[in-house]
Every structure is written in structure tokens, then in C-alpha cells.
N, C-alpha and C. Protein backbone atom coordinates (compact mmCIF):
# COMPACT_ATOMS: atom_id res chain seq x y z
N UNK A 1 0.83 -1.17 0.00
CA UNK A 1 0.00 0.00 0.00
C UNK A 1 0.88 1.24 0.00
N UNK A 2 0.71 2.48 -0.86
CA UNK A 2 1.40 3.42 -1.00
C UNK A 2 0.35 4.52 -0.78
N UNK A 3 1.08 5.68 0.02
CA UNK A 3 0.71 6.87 -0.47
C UNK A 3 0.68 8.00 -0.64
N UNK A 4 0.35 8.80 -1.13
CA UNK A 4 1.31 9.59 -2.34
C UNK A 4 0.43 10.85 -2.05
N UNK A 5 1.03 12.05 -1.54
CA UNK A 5 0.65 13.62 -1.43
C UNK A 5 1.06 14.71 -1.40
N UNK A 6 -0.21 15.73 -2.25
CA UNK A 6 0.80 16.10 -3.03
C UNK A 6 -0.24 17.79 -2.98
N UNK A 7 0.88 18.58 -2.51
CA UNK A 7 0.24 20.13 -2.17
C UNK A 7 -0.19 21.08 -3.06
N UNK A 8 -1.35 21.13 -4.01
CA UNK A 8 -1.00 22.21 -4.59
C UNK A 8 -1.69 23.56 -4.70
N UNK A 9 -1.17 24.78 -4.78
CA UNK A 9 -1.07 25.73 -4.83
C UNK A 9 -2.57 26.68 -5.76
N UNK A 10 -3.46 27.22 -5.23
CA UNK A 10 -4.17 27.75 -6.23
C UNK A 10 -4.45 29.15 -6.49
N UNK A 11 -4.69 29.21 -7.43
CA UNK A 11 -4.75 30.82 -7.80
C UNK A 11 -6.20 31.66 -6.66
N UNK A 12 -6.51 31.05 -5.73
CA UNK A 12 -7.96 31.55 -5.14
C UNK A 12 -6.81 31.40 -3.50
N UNK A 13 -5.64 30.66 -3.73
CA UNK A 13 -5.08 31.07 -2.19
C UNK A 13 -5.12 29.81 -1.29
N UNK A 14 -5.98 29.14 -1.84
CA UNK A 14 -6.25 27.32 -1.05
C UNK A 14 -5.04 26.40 -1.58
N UNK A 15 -5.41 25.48 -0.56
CA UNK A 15 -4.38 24.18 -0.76
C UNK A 15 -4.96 23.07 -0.94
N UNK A 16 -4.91 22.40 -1.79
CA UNK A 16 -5.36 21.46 -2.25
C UNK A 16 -4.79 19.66 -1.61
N UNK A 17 -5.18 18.81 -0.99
CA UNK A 17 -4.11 17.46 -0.34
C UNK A 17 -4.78 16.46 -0.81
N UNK A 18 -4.45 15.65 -1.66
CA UNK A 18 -4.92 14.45 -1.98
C UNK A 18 -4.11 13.29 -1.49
N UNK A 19 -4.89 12.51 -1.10
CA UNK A 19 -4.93 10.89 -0.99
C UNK A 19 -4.99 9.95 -1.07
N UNK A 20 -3.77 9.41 -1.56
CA UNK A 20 -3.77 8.11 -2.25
C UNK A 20 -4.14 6.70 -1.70
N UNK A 21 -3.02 6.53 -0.87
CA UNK A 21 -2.53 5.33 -0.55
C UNK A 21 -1.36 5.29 0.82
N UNK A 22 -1.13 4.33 1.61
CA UNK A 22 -0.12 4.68 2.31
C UNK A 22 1.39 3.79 1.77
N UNK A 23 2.37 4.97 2.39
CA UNK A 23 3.58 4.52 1.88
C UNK A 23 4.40 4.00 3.46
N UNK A 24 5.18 3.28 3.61
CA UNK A 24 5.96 2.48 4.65
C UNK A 24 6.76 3.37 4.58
N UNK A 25 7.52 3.61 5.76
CA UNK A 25 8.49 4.54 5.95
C UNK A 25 9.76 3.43 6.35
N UNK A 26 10.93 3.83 6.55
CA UNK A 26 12.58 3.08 6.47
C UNK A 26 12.10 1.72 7.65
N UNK A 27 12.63 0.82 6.97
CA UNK A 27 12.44 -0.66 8.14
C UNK A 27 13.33 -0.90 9.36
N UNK A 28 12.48 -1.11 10.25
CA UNK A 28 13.77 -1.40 11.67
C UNK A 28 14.17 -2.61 11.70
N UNK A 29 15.31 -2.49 11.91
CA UNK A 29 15.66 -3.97 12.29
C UNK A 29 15.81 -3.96 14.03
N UNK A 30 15.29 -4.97 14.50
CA UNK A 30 15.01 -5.11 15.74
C UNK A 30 16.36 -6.37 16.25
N UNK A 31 17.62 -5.72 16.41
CA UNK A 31 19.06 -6.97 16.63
C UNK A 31 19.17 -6.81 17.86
N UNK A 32 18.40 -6.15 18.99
CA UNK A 32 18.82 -6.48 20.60
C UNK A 32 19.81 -5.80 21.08
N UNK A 33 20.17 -4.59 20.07
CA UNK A 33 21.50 -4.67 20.77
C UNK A 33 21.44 -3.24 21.89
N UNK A 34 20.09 -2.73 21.85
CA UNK A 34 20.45 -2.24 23.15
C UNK A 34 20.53 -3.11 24.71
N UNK A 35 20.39 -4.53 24.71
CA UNK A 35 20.56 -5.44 25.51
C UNK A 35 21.95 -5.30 25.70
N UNK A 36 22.22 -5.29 27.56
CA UNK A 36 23.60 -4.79 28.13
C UNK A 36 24.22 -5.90 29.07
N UNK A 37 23.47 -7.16 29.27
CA UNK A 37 23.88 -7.88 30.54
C UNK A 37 24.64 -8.69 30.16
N UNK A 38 25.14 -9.76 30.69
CA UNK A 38 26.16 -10.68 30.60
C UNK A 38 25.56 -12.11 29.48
N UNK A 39 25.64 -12.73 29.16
CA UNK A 39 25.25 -14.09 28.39
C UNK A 39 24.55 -14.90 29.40
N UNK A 40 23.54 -15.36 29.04
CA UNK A 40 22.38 -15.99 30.13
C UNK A 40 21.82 -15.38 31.02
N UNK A 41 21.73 -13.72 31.28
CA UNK A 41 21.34 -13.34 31.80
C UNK A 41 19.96 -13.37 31.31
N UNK A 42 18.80 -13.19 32.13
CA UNK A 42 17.05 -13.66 32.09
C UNK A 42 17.08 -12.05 31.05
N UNK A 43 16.27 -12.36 29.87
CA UNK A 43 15.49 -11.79 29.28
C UNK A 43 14.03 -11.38 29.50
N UNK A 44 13.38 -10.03 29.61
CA UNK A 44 12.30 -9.90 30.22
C UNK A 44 11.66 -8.82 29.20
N UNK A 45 12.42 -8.64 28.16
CA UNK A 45 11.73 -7.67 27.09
C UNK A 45 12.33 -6.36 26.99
N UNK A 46 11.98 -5.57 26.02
CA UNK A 46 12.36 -4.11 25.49
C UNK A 46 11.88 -3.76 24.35
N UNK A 47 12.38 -2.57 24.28
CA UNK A 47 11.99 -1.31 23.50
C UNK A 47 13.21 -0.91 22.67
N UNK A 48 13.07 -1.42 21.08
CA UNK A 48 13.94 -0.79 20.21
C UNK A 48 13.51 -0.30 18.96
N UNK A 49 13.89 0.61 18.58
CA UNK A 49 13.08 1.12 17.41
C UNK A 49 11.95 1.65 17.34
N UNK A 50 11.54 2.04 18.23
CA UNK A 50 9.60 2.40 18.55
C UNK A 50 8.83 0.87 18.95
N UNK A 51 9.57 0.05 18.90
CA UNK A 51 8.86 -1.24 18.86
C UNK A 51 9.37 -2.00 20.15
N UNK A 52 7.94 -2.57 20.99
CA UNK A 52 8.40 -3.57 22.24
C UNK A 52 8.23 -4.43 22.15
N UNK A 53 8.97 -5.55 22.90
CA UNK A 53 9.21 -6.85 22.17
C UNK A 53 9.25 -7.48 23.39
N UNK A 54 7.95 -8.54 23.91
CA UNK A 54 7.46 -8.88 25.12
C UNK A 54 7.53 -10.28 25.11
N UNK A 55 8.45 -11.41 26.02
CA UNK A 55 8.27 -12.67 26.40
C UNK A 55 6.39 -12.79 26.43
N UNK A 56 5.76 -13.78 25.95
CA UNK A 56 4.68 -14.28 26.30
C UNK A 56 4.77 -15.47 27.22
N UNK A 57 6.02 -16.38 26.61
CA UNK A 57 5.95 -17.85 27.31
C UNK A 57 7.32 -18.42 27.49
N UNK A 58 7.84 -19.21 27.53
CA UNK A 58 9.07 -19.75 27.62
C UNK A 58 10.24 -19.35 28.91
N UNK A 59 11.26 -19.68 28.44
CA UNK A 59 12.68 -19.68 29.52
C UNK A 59 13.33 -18.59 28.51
N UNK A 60 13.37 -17.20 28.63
CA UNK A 60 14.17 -16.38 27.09
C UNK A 60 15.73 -15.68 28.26
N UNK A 61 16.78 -16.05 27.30
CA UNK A 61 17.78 -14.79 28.17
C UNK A 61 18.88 -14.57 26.88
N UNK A 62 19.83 -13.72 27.70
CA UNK A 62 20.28 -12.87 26.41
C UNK A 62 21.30 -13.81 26.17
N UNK A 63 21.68 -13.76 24.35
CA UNK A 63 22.53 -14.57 24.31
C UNK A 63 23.94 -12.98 23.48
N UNK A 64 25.08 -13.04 24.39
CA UNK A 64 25.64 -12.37 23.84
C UNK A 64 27.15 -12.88 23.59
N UNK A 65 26.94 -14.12 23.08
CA UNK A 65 28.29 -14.56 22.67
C UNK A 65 28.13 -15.30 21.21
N UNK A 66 26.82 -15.52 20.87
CA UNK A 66 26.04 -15.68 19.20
C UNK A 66 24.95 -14.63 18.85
N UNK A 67 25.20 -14.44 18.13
CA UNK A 67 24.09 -13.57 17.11
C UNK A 67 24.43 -13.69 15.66
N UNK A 68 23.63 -12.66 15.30
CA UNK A 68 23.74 -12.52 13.30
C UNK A 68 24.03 -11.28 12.80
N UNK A 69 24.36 -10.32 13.46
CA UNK A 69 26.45 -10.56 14.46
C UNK A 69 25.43 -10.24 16.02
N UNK A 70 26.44 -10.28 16.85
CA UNK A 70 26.03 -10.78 18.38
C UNK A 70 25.44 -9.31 18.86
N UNK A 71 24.51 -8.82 19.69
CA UNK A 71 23.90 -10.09 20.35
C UNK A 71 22.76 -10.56 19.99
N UNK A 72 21.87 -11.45 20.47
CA UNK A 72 20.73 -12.09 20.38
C UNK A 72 19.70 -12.82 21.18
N UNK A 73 19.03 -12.95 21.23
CA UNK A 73 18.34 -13.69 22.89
C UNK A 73 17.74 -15.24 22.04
N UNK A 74 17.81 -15.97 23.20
CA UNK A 74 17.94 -17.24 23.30
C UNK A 74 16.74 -18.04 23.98
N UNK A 75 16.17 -18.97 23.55
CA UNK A 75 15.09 -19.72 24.18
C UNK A 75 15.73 -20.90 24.81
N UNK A 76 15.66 -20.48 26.68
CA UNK A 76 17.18 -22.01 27.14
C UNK A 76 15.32 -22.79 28.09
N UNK A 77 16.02 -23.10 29.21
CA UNK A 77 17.37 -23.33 29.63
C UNK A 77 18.68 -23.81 28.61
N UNK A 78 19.34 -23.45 28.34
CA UNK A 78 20.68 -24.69 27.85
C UNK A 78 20.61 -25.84 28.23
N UNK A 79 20.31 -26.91 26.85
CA UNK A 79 20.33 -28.23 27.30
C UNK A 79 18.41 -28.71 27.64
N UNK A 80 18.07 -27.78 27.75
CA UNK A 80 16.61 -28.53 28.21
C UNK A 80 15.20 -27.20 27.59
N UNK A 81 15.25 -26.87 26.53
CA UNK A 81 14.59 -25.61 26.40
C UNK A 81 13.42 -25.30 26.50
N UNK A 82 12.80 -24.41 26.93
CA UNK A 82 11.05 -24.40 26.90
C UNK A 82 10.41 -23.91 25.37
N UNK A 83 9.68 -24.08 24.85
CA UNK A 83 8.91 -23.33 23.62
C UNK A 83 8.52 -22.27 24.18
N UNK A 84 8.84 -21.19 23.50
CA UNK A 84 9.08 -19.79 23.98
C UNK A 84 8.24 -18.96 22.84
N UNK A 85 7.87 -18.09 23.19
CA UNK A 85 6.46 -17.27 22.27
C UNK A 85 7.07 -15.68 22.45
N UNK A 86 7.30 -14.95 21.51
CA UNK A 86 7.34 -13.04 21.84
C UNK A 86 6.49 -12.59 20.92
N UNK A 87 6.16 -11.10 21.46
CA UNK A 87 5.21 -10.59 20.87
C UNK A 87 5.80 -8.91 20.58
N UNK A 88 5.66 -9.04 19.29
CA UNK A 88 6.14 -7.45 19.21
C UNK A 88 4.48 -6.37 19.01
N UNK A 89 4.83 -5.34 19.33
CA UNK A 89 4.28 -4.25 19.14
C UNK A 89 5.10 -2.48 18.82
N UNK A 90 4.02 -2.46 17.93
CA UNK A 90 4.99 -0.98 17.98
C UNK A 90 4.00 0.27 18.84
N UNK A 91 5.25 1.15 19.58
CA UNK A 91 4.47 1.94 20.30
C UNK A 91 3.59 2.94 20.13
N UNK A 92 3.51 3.57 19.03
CA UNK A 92 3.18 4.55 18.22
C UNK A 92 1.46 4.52 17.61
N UNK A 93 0.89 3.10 18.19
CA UNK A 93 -0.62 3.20 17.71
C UNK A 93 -0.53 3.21 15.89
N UNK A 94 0.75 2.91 15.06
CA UNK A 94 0.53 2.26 14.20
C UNK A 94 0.94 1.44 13.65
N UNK A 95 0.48 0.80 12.38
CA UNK A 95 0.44 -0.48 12.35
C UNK A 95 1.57 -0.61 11.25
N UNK A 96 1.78 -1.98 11.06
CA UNK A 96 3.68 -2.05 10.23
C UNK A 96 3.36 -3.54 9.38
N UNK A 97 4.41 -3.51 8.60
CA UNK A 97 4.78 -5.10 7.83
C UNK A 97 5.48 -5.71 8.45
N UNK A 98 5.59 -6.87 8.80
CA UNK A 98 6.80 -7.87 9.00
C UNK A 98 7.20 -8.69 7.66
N UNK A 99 9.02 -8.40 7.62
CA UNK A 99 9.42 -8.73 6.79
C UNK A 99 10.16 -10.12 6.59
N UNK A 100 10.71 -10.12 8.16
CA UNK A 100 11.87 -11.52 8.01
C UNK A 100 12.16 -11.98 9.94
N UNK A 101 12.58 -13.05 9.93
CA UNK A 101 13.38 -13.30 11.30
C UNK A 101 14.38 -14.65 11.07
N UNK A 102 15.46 -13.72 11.54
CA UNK A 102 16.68 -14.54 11.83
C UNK A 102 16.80 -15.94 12.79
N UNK A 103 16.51 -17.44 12.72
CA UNK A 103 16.05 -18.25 13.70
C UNK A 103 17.71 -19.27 13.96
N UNK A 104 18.08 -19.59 14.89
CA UNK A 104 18.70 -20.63 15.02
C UNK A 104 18.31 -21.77 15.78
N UNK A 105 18.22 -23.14 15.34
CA UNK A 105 18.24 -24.23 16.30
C UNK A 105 19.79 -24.70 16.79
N UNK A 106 20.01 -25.25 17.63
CA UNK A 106 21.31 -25.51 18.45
C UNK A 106 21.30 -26.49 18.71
N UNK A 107 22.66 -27.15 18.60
CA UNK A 107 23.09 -28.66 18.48
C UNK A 107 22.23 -29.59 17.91
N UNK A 108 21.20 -29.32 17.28
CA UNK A 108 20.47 -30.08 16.43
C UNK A 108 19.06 -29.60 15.60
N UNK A 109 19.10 -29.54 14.17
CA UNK A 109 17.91 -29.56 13.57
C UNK A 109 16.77 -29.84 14.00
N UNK A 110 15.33 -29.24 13.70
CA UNK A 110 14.46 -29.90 13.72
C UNK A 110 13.43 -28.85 14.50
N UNK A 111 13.94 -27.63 15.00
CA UNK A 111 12.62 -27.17 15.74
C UNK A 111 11.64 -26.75 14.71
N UNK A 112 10.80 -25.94 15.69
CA UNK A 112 9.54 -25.57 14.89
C UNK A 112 9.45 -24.04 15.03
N UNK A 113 9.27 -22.80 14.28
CA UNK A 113 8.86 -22.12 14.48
C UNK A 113 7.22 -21.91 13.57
N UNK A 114 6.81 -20.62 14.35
CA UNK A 114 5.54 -20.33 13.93
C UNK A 114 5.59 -18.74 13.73
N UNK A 115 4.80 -18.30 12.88
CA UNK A 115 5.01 -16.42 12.47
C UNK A 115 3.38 -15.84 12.60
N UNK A 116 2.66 -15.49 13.36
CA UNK A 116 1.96 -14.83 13.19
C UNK A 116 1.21 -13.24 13.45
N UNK A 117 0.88 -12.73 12.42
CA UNK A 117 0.27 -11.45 12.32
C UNK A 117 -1.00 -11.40 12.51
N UNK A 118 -1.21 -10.44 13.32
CA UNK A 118 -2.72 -10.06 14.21
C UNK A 118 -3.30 -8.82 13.37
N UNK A 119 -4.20 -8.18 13.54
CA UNK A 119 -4.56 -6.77 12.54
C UNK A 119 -6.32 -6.82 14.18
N UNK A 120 -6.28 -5.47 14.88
CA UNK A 120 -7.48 -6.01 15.53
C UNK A 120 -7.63 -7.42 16.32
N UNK A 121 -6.43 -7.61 16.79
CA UNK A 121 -6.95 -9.24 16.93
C UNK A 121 -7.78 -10.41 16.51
N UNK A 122 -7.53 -10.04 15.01
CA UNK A 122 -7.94 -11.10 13.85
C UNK A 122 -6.29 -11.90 13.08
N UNK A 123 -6.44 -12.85 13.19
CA UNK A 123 -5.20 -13.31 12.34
C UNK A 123 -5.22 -12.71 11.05
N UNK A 124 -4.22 -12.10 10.50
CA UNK A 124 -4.10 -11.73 9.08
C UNK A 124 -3.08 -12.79 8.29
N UNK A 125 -2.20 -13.85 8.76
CA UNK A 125 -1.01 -14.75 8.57
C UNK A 125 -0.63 -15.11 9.71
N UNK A 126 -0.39 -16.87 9.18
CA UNK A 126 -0.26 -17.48 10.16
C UNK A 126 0.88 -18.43 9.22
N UNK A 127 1.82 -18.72 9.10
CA UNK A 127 2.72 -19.55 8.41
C UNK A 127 4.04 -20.06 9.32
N UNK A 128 3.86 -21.65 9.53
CA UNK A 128 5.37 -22.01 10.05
C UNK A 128 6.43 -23.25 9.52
N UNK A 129 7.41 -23.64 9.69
CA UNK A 129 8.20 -24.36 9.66
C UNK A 129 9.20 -24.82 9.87
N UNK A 130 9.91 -25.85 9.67
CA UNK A 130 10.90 -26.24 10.77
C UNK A 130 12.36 -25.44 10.22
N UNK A 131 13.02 -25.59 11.42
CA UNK A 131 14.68 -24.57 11.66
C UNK A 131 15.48 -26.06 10.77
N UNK A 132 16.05 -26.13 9.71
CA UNK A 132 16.50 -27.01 9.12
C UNK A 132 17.98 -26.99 8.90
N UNK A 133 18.55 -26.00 9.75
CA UNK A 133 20.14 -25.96 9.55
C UNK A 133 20.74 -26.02 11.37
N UNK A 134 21.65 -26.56 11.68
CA UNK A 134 22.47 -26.47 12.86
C UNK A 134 23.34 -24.89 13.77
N UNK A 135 23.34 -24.47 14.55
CA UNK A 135 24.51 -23.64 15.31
C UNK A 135 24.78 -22.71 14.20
N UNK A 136 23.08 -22.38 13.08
CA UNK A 136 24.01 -20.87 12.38
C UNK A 136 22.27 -20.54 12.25
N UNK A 137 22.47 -19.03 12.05
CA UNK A 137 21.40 -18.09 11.81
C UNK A 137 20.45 -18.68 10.10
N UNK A 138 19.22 -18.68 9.97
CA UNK A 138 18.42 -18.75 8.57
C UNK A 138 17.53 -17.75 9.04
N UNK A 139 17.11 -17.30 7.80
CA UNK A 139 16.25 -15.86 7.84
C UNK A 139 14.98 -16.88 7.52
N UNK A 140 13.94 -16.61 7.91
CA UNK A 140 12.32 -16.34 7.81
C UNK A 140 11.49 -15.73 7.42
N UNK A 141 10.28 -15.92 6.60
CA UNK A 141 9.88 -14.74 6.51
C UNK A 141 8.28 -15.45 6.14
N UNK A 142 7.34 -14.29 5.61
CA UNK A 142 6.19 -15.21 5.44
C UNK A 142 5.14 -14.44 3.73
N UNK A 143 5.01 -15.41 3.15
CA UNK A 143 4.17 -14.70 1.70
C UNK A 143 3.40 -14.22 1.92
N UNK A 144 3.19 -13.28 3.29
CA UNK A 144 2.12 -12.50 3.01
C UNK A 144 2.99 -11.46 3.46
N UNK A 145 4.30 -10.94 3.23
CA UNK A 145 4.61 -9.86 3.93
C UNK A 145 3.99 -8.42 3.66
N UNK A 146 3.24 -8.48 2.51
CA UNK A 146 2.64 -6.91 2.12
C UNK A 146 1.50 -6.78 3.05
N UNK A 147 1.14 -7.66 3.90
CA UNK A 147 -0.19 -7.27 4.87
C UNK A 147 0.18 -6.51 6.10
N UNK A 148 -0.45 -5.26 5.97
CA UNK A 148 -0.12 -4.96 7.43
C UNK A 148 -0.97 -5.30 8.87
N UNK A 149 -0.27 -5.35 9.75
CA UNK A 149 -0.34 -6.09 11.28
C UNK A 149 -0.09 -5.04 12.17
N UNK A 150 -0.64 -4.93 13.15
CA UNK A 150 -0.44 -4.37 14.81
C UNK A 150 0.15 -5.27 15.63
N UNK A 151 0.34 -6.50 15.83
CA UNK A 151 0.82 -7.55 16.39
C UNK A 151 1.60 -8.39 15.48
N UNK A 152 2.95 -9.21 16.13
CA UNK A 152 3.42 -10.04 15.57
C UNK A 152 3.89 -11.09 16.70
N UNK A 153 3.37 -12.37 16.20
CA UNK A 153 3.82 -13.02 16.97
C UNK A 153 5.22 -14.37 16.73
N UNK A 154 5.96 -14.61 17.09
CA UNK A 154 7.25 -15.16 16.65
C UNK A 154 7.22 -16.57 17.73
N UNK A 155 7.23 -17.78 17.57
CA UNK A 155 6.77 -18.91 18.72
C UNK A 155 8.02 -20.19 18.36
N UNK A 156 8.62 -20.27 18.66
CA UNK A 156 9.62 -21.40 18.67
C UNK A 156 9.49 -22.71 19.09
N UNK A 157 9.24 -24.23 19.06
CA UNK A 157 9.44 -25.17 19.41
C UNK A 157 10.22 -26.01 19.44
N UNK A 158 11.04 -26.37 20.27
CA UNK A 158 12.84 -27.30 20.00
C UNK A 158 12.41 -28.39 19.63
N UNK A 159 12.94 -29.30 18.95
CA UNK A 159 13.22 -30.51 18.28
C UNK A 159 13.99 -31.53 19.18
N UNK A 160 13.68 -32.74 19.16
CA UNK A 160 14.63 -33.35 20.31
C UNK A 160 15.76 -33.02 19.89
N UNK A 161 16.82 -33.27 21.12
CA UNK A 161 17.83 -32.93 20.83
C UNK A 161 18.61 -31.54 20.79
N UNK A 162 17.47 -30.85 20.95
CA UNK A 162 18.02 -29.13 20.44
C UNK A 162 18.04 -28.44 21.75
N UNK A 163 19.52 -28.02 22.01
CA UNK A 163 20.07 -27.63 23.34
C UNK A 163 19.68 -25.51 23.26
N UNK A 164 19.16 -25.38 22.71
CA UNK A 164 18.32 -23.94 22.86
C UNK A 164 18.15 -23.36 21.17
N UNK A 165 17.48 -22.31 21.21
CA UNK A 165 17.17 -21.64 20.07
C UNK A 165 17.78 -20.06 20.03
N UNK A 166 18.19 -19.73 19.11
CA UNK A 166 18.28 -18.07 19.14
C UNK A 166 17.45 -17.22 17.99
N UNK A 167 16.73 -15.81 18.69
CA UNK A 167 16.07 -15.35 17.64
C UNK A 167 16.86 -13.83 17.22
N UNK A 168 16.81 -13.00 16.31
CA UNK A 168 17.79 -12.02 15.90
C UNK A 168 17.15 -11.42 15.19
N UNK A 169 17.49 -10.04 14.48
CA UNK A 169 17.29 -9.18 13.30
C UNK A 169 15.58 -9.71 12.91
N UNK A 170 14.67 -9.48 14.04
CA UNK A 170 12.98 -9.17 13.17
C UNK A 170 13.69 -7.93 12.40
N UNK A 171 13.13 -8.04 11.10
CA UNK A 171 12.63 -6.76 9.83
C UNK A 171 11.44 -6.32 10.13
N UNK A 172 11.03 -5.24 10.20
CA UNK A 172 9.40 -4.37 10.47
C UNK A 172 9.90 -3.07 10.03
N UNK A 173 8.14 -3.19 9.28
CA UNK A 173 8.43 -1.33 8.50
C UNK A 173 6.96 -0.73 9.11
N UNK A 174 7.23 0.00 10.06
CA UNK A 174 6.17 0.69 10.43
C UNK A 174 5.38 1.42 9.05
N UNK A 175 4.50 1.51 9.51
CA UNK A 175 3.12 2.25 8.54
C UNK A 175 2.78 3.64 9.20
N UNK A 176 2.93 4.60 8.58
CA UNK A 176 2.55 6.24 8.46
C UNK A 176 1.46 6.29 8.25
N UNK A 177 0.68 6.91 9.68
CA UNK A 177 -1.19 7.02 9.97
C UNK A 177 -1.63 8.05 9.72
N UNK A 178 -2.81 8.10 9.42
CA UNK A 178 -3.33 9.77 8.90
C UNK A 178 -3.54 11.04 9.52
N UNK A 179 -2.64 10.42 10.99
CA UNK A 179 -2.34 11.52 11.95
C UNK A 179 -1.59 12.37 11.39
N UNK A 180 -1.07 11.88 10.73
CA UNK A 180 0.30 12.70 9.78
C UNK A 180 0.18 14.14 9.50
N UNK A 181 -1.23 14.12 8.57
CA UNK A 181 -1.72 14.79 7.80
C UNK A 181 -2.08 16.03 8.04
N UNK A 182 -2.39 15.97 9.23
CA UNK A 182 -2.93 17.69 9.61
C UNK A 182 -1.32 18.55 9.70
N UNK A 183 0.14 18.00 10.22
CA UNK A 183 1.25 18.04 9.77
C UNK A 183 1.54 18.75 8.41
N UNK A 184 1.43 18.06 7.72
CA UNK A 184 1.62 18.21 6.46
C UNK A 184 0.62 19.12 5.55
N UNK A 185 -0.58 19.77 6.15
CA UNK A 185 -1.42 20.71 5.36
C UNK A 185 -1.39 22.00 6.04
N UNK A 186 -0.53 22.17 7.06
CA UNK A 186 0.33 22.94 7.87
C UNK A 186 1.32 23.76 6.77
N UNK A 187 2.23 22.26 6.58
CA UNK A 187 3.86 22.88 5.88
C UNK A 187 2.89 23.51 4.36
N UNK A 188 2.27 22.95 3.76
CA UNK A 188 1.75 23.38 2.77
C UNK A 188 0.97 24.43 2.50
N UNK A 189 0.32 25.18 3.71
CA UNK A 189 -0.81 26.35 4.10
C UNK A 189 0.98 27.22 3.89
N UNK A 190 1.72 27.08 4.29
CA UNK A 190 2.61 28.16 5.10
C UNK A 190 3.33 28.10 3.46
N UNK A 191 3.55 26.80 3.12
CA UNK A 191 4.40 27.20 1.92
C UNK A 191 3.87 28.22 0.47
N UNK A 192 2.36 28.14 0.55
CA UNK A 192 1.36 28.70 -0.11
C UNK A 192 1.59 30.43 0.08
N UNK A 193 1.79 30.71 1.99
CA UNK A 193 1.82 32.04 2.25
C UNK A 193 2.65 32.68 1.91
N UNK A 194 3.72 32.01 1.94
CA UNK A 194 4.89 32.24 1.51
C UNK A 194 5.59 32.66 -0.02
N UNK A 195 5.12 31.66 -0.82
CA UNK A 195 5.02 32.18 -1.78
C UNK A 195 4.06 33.68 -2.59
N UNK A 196 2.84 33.35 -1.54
CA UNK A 196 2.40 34.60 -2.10
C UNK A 196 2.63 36.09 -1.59
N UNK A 197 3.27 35.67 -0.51
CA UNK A 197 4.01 36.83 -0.11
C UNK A 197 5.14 37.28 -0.42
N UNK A 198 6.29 36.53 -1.36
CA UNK A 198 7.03 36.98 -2.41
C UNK A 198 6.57 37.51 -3.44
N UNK A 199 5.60 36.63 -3.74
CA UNK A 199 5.06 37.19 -5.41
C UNK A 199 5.09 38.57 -4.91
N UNK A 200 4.14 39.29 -3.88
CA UNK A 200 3.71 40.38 -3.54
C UNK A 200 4.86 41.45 -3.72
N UNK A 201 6.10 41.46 -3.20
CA UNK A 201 7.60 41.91 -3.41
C UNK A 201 7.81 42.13 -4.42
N UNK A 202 7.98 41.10 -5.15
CA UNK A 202 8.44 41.02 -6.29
C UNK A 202 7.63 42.13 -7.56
N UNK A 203 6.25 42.48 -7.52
CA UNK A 203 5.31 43.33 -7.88
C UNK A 203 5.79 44.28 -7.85
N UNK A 204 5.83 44.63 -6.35
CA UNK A 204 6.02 45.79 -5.40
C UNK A 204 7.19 46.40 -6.37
């Protein structure tokens, strides 16, 4: 969804704002790294990018000796892991795309993740599958990324064998709300005055 506005100028002194479509503004990547504590220290959530990023379920702590580059938080205990669930939100009351997530399974193939997007607390996408590589980062992502969501939910399940999980680099592109707008018919009233208050000079 794009959208596109555009000020223009009329000979009667008005401003004209049309409305297209909405356009996504620059994507965050959400890599943890304002996370400061030691490696295994308990993970309990934060705030990066406008966006908070909340344990729902599991055993989560920081992992800062792997990442996709380091750091990254981790679904442990080490050696015995719980299925672990986060939930992002962005703070701003608007709504965004999810683009990708960085997943690792540890010491063995086979977990499960799950990706889902909320809109209203309606599922808008729901797509998962298994972590199919060992002790290195694979990106994620889901075919519906052009839908936008208020919620995202990210859910991990270990595979026997799998001595913890790490999650890294969510992609999210917040969405620009029509709060915007009264903003922007502001800069355009003034740029209008402005000009016609040169013209006026320039006469003069």
C-alpha cells in the first residue's frame, strides 16, 4: 500500500491534499543490541526502534556470545529448552509489515517455528516451519509480507535434541497514519503564504 501527497497551490489562495494510498516509511531492524547484561542473563523484554518486544511464554535470556552478528536472545534453559512465544508491538498506535526473522536451532535440527500477524486481533497470517540448519542463523519470513499487522507473533518449538534456540534481526516497517496529515497541510498552508508573499515583493 502506498501513499502519495501532493500540495497544490491555487490561484484563489487554497491548498489542495490528496490521498492516495499509504507509503511504509525506512524498516527497523530489531538486533537487541540495546541489551547490556552478561550471556544468560534472564530476558524480560524491550523497546527498540519504537517497537516492544514482550516474552509471552518460555525460559528467554540474552545470548551475547552468538548472534547474526552478536547479540541475540535465546530460548534455554541450555540443554533442556522451553517453547518460547514473543510478541512485538509498535508503540506509536501504528500499524507495520513484518518482513523476516533470523532463527537458530542448536546442536540439532528440527525445531519448529511459527510467524503470526494479528490486525485487531484477527489473524491476518499465520505460516510455520521447521529450523533445518544447525549452530548458524536462517532468515524467515512469510508470503504474506505486504499485509499490514499491529501484532506479531514469533513462537519457537525445539526438536529433540536441540540444546536452545536463538532469535535475531525481526525486519518491520512501520506504517505512516493519517495523523500525519494535519502536519503536512500545515507545511503546505505556510508554503502557499509564503510564496504569495514573495510574489507580492516582487510586484512591489
Amino acid at each position: 500500500m502506498k501513499q502519495t501527497i501532493s500540495v497544490i497551490g491555487l490561484a484563489t489562495g487554497t491548498v489542495l491534499m490528496t490521498v492516495a494510498s499509504v507509503t511504509p516509511v525506512e524498516a527497523a531492524i530489531i538486533g537487541f543490541d540495546p541489551l547490556g547484561g552478561d550471556n544468560l542473563d534472564p530476558y524480560t523484554g524491550h523497546v527498540e526502534d519504537g517497537f516492544t518486544i514482550t516474552p509471552l511464554s518460555g525460559t528467554w535470556q540474552q545470548g551475547q556470545i552468538f548472534g547474526n552478528p552478536t547479540p541475540s536472545i535465546l530460548g534455554g534453559l541450555i540443554g533442556d529448552p522451553d517453547p518460547g512465544i514473543l510478541s512485538i508491538l509498535f508503540n506509536r498506535d501504528q500499524n507495520f509489515f513484518f518482513r523476516s526473522v533470523d532463527l537458530s536451532s542448536n546442536n540439532a535440527p528440527g525445531s519448529i517455528y511459527r510467524l503470526q500477524g494479528f490486525l485487531d486481533g484477527i489473524s491476518v497470517f499465520d505460516s510455520s516451519g521447521i529450523i533445518n540448519v544447525t549452530n548458524q542463523f536462517q532468515r524467515y519470513g512469510n508470503a504474506a509480507n505486504a499485509l499490514e499487522i499491529d501484532e506479531l507473533r514469533i513462537a519457537v518449538t525445539p526438536g529433540p535434541d536441540v540444546s536452545s534456540f536463538n532469535v535475531d534481526n525481526i525486519n518491520v516497517v512501520p506504517i505512516p497514519t493519517p495523523a500525519l496529515l494535519p502536519g503536512l497541510i500545515g507545511l503546505g498552508v505556510a508554503a502557499l503564504r509564503k510564496n504569495t508573499e514573495q510574489d507580492s515583493v516582487d510586484q512591489a
